[in-house]
Protein backbone atom coordinates (compact mmCIF):
# COMPACT_ATOMS: atom_id res chain seq x y z
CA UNK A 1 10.53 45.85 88.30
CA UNK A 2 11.54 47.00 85.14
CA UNK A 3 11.21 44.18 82.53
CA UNK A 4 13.83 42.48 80.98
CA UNK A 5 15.44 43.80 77.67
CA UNK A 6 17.82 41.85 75.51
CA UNK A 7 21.10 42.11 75.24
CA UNK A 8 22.14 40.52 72.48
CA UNK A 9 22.71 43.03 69.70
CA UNK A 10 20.75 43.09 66.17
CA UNK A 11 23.04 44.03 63.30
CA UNK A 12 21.60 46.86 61.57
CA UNK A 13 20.58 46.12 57.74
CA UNK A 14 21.73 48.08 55.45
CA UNK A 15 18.74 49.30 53.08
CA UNK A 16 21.75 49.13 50.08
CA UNK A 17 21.64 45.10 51.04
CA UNK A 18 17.73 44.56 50.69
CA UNK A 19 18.37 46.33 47.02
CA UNK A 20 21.06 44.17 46.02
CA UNK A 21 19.29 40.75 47.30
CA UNK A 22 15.97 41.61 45.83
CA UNK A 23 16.91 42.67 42.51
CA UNK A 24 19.39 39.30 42.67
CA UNK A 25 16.47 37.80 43.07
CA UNK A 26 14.81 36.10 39.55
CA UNK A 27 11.43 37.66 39.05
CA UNK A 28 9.16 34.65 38.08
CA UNK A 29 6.77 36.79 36.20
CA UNK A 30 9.75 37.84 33.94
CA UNK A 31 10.53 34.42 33.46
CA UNK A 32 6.93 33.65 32.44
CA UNK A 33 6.59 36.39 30.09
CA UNK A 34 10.24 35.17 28.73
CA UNK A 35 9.25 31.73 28.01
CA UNK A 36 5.92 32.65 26.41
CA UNK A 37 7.60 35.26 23.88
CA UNK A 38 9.86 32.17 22.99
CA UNK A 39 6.88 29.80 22.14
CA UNK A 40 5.36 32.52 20.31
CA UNK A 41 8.29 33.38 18.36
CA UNK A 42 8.98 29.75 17.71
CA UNK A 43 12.51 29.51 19.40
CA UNK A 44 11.83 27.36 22.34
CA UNK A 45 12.99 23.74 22.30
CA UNK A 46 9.63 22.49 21.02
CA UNK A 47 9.84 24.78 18.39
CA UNK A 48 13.82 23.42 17.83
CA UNK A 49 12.38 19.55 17.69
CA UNK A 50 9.79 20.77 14.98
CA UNK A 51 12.36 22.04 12.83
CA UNK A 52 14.62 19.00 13.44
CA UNK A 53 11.25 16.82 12.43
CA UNK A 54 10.82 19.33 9.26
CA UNK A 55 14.42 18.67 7.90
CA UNK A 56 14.05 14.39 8.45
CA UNK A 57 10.55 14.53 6.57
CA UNK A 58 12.14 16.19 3.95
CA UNK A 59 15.41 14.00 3.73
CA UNK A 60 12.86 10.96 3.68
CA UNK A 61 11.01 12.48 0.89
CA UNK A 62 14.39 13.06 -1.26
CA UNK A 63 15.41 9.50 -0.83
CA UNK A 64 11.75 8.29 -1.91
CA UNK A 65 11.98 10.51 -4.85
CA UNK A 66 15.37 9.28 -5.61
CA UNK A 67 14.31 6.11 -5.45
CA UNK A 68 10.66 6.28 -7.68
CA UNK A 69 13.32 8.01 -10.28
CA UNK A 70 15.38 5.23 -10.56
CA UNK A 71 12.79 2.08 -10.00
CA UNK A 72 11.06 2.73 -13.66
CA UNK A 73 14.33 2.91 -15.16
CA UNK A 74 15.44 -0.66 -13.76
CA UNK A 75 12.17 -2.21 -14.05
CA UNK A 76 11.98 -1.23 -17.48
CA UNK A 77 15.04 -2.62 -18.68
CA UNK A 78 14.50 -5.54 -16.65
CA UNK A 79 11.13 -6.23 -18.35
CA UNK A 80 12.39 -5.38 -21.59
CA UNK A 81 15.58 -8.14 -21.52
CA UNK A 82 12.78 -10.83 -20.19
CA UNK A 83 10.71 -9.55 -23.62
CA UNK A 84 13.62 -9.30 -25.96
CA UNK A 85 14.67 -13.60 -24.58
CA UNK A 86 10.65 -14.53 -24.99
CA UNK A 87 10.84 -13.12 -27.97
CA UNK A 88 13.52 -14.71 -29.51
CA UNK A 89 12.80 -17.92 -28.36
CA UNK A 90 9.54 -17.82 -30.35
CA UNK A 91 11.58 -16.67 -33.32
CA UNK A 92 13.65 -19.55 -33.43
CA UNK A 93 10.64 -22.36 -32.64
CA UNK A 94 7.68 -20.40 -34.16
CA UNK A 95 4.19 -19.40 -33.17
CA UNK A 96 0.58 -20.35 -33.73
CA UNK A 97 -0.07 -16.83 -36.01
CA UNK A 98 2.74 -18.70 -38.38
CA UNK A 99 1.14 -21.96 -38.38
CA UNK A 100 -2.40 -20.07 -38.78
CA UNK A 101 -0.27 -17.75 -41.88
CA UNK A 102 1.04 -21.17 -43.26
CA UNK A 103 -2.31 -22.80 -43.47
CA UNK A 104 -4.37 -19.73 -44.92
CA UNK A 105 -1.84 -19.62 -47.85
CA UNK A 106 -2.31 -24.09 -48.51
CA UNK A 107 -5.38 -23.41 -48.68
CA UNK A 108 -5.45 -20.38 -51.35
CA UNK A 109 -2.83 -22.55 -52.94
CA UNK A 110 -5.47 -25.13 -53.18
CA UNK A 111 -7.93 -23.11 -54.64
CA UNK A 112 -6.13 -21.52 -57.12
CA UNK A 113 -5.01 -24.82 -58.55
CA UNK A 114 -8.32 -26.66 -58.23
CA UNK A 115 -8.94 -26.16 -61.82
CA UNK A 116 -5.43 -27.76 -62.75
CA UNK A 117 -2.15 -26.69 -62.92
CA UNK A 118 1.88 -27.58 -63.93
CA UNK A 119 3.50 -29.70 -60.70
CA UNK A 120 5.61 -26.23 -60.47
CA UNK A 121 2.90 -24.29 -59.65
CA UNK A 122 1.28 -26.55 -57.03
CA UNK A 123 4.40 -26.81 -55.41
CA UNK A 124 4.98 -22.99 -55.25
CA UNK A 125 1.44 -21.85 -54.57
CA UNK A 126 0.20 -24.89 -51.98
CA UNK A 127 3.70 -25.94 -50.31
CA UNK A 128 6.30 -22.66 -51.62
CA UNK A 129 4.08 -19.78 -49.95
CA UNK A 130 3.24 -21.18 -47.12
CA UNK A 131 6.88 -22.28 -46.49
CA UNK A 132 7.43 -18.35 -47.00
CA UNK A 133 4.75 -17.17 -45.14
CA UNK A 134 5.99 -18.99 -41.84
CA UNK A 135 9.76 -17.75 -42.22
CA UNK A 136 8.13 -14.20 -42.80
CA UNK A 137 6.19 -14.43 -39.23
CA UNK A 138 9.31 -15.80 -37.93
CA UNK A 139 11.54 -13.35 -38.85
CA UNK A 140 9.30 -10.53 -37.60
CA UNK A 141 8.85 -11.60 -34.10
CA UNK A 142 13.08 -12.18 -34.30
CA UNK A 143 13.83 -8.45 -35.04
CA UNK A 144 11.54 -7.73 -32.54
CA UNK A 145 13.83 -9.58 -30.41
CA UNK A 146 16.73 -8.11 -31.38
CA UNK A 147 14.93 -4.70 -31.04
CA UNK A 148 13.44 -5.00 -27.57
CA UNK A 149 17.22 -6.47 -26.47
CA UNK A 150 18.89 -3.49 -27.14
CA UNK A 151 16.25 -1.41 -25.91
CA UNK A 152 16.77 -3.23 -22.53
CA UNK A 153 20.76 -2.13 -22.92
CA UNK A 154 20.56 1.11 -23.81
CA UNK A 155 17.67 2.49 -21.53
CA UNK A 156 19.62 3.47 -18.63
CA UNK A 157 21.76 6.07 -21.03
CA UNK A 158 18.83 7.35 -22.10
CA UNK A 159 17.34 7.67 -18.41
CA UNK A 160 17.66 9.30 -15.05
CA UNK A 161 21.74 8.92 -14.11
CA UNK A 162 21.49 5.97 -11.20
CA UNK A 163 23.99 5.62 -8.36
CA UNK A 164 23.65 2.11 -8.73
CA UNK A 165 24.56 0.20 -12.24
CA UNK A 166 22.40 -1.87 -14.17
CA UNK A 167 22.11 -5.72 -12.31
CA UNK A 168 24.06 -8.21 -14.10
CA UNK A 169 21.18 -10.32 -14.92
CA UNK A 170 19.45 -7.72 -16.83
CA UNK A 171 22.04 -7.18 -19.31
CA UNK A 172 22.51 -11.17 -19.49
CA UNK A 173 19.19 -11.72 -20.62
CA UNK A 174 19.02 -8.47 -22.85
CA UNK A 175 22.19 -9.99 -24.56
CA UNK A 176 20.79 -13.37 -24.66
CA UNK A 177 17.40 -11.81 -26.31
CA UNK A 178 19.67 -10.10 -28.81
CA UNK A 179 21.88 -13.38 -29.99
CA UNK A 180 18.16 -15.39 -30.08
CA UNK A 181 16.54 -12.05 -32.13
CA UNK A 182 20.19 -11.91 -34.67
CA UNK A 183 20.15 -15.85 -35.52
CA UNK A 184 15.82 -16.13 -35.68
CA UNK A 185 16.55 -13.46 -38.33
CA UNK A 186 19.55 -15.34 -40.43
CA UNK A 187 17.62 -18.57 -40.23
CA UNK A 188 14.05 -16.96 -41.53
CA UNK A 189 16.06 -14.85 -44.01
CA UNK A 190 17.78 -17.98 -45.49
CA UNK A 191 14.10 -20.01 -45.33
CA UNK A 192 12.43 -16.95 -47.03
CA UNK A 193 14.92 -16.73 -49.96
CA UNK A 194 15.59 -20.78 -50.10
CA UNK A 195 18.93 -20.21 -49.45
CA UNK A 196 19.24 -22.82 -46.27
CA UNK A 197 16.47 -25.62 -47.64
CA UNK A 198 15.14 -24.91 -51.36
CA UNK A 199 11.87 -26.10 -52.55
CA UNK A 200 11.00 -29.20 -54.28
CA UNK A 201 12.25 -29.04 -58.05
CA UNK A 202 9.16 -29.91 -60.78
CA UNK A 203 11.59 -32.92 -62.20
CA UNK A 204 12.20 -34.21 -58.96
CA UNK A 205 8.60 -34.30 -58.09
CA UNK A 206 7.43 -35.39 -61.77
CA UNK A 207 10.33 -38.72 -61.50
């Protein structure tokens, strides 16, 4: 017997469809190749995140120096108005370099009129100069008051421009500072020149 063919018929492939489908077809070493030209040329996503990471980094480091450019203007002022208030408080009450001034000049007032002397003079040399002496020291650290105050003030127009204004509480103080520095200076100016309290009169003292 002759053996059994098939009959069922085979469709004929056209060589033109093998072409189409295999050139349809992604080659995966192209893709491979593709992928490592982009990660060498720096265009692949990773590459895309590092630039993202770049531009934050620098953002951050704008806002820091932003921020150091405008803290030593604030805290300066701030210090300053503290100062300027210290300051004038001492002014107004006195310090131990006045007391220290006052006694030196008793004491050269003392010497100087060991040997004798008209009541006048012992009032003006032992009582008169340091009286003087202590207004003078006064006075001083009251200016510096009134200086350091509007220091405090003025700095931020002489500083980095800030978005944000000068705190409230810094330019109370400052102004506080200044009205302590302006009235420590009337008061020692009117003590220097006798004009608030005068000294002791020679009759007065001899009756």
């Amino acid at each position: 017997m002759n053996p059994t063919t098939s009959k069922t018929p085979i469709a004929p492939t056209a060589e033109g469809d093998h072409g189409e489908k295999a050139a349809d077809r992604p080659d995966k070493a192209a893709i491979e190749a593709e992928g490592e030209r982009a990660v060498s040329d720096g265009s692949g996503l990773d590459a895309d995140a590092d630039r993202d990471s770049g531009l934050d980094h620098d953002l951050e480091d704008d806002l820091e120096d932003d921020d150091s450019d405008r803290a030593p203007s604030g805290l300066a002022a701030a210090a300053a108005a503290v100062v300027a208030t210290g300051l004038g408080v001492v002014g107004l009450t006195g310090a131990w370099t006045g007391r220290v001034v006052a006694e030196r000049e008793t004491l050269l007032g003392q010497m100087k009129t060991a040997s004798g002397g008209s009541v006048a003079r012992q009032i003006s040399e032992i009582y008169g100069d340091a009286w003087h002496s202590t207004a003078l020291v006064n006075g001083i650290f009251a200016l510096l008051a009134l200086l350091v105050g509007v220091f405090a003030l003025v700095r931020p127009a002489f500083g980095a421009p800030a978005k944000d204004p000068q705190p409230g509480w810094v330019r109370a103080v400052a102004t506080a500072g200044i009205a302590l520095g302006v009235l420590g200076v009337l008061i020692s100016v009117g003590m220097y020149f006798d004009l608030i309290v005068a000294l002791p009169a020679a009759s007065a003292a001899a009756g």
